[in-house]
Protein backbone atom coordinates (compact mmCIF):
# COMPACT_ATOMS: atom_id res chain seq x y z
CA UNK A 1 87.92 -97.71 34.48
CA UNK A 2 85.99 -94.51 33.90
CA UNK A 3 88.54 -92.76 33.15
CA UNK A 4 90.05 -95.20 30.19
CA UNK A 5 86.50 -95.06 28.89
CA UNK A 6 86.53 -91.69 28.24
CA UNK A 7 89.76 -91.97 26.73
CA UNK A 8 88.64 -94.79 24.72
CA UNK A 9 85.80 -92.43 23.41
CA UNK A 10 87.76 -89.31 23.07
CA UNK A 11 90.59 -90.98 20.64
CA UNK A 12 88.16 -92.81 18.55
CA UNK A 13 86.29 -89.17 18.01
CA UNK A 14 89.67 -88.01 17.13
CA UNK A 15 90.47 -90.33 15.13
CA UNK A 16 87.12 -89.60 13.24
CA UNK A 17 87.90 -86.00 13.42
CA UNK A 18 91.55 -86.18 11.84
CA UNK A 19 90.61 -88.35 9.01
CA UNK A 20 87.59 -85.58 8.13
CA UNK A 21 90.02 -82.83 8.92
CA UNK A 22 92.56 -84.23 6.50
CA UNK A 23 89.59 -85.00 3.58
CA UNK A 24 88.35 -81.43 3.51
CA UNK A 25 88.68 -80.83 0.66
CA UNK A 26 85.55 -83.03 0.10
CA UNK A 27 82.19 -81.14 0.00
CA UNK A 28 80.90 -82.76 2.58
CA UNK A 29 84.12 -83.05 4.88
CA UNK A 30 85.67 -80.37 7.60
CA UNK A 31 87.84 -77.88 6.48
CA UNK A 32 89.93 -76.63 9.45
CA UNK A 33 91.92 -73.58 9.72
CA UNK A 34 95.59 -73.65 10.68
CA UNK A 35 96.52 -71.85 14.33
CA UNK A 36 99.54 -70.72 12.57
CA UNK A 37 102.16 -72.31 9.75
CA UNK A 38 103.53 -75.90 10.71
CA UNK A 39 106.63 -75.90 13.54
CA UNK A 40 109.20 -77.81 13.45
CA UNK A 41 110.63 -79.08 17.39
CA UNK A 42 113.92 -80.40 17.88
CA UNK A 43 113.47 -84.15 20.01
CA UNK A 44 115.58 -83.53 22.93
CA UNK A 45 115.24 -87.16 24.07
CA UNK A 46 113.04 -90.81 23.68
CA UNK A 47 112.97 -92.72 26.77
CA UNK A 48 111.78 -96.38 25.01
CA UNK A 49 109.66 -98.92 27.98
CA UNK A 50 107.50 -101.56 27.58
CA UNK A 51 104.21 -99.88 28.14
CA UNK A 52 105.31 -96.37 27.66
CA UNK A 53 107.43 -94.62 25.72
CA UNK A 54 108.45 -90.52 26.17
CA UNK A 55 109.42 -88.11 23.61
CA UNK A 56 110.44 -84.64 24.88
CA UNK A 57 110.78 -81.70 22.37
CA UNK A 58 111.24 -78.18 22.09
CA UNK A 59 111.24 -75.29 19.18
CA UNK A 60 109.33 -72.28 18.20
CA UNK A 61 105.71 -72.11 17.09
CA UNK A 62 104.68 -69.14 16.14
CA UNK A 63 102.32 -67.54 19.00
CA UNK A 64 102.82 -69.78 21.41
CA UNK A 65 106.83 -68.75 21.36
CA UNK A 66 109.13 -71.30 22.56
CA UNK A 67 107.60 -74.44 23.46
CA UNK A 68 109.03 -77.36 25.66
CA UNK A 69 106.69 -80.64 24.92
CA UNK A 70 106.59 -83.80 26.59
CA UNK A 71 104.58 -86.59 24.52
CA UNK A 72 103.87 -90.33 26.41
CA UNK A 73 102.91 -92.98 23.92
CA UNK A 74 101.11 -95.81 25.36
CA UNK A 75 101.14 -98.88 23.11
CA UNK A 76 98.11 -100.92 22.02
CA UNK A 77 97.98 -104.97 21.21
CA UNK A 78 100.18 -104.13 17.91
CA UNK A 79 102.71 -102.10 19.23
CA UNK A 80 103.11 -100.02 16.24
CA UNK A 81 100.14 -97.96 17.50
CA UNK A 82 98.07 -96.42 20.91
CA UNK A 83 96.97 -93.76 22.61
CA UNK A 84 99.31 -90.58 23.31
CA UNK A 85 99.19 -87.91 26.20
CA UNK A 86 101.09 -85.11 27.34
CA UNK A 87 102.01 -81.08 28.09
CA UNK A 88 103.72 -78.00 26.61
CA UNK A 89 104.83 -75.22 28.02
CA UNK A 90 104.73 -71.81 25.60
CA UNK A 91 107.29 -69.03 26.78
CA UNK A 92 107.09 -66.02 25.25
CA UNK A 93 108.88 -63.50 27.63
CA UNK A 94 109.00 -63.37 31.51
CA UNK A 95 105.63 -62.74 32.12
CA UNK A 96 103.87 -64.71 29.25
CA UNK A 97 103.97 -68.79 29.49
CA UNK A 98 101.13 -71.00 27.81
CA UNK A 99 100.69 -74.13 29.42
CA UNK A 100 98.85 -76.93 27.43
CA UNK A 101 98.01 -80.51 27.73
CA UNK A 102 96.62 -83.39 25.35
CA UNK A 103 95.12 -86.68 24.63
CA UNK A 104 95.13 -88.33 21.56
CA UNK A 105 96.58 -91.21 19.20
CA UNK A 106 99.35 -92.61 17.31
CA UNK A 107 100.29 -94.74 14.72
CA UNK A 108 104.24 -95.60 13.53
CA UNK A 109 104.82 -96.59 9.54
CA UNK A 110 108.41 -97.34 8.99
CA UNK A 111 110.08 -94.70 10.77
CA UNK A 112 107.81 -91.93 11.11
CA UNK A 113 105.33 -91.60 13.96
CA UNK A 114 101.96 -90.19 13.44
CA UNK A 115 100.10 -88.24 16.29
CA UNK A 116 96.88 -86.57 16.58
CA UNK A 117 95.83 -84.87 19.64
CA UNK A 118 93.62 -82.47 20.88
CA UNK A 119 94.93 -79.70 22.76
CA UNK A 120 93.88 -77.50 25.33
CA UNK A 121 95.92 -74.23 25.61
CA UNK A 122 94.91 -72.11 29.13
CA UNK A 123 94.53 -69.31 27.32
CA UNK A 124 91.31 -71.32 25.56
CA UNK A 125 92.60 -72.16 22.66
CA UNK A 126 91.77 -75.79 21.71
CA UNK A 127 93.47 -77.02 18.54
CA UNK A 128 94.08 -80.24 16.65
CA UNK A 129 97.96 -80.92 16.36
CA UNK A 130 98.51 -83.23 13.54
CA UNK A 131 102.54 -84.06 13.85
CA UNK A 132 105.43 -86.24 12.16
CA UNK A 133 108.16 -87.07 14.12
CA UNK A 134 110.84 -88.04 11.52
CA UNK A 135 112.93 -90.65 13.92
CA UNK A 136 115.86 -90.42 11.30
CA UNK A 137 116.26 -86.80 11.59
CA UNK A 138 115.13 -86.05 15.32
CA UNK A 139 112.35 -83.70 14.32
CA UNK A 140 108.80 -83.31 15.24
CA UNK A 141 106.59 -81.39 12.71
CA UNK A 142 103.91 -79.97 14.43
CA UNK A 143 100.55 -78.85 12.17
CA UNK A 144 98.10 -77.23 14.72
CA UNK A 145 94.45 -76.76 13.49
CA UNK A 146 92.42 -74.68 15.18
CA UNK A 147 88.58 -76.37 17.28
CA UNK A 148 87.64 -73.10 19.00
């Protein structure tokens, strides 16, 4: 119960936070800085279940080298819409991995699925990954923003 609280809390502050993020350009909104230039991840599979659905993915981005990603969509009351969760794993040679996890939200208009998570990277990074996955062409966009 506590624990979907906080969840609750946490994705409507996102939520919040990606719709500033995405008006900066407004005087008065947050202007974030990109980590690094968008990525684009190859989907690998989609696992489709009632409650929860998987996406796994993997491709380069930039510094954190070649990333494996695991995204689980939990649906709300409309279906087209909930809260999202997951890992990544970085790997830039044998004796650098990044290992990151998130929470977050997403939304589905036609084909395309919206996500917006927050991301905690052990190396202290914490970024806001705004990403497309284009279900026609098997492709997740990934546009990390960078919280600390």
């Amino acid at each position: 119960m506590i624990r979907q609280t906080i969840i609750t809390i946490l994705s409507a502050a996102l939520l919040v936070l990606s719709h500033t993020a995405i008006a900066g350009h407004h005087e008065s909104g947050l202007a974030l800085a990109e980590r690094q230039p968008a990525a684009v991840m190859n989907v690998t599979s989609v696992n489709l279940g009632t409650d929860v659905s998987t996406i796994t993915a993997e491709g380069k981005m930039g510094k954190y080298g070649k990333v494996y990603a695991t995204y689980h969509l939990n649906y709300g009351p409309s279906g087209t819409e909930g809260s999202a969760s997951g890992q990544g794993r970085g790997v830039i040679d044998a004796d650098t991995v990044f290992s990151g996890t998130f929470n977050g939200r997403w939304s589905q208009k036609g084909s395309t699925l919206t996500l917006r998570n927050v991301v905690d990277v052990d190396n202290g990074d914490k970024n806001l990954d705004i990403i497309t996955f284009d279900t026609r062409e098997d492709t997740l966009t990934v546009r990390a923003y960078i919280l600390k």
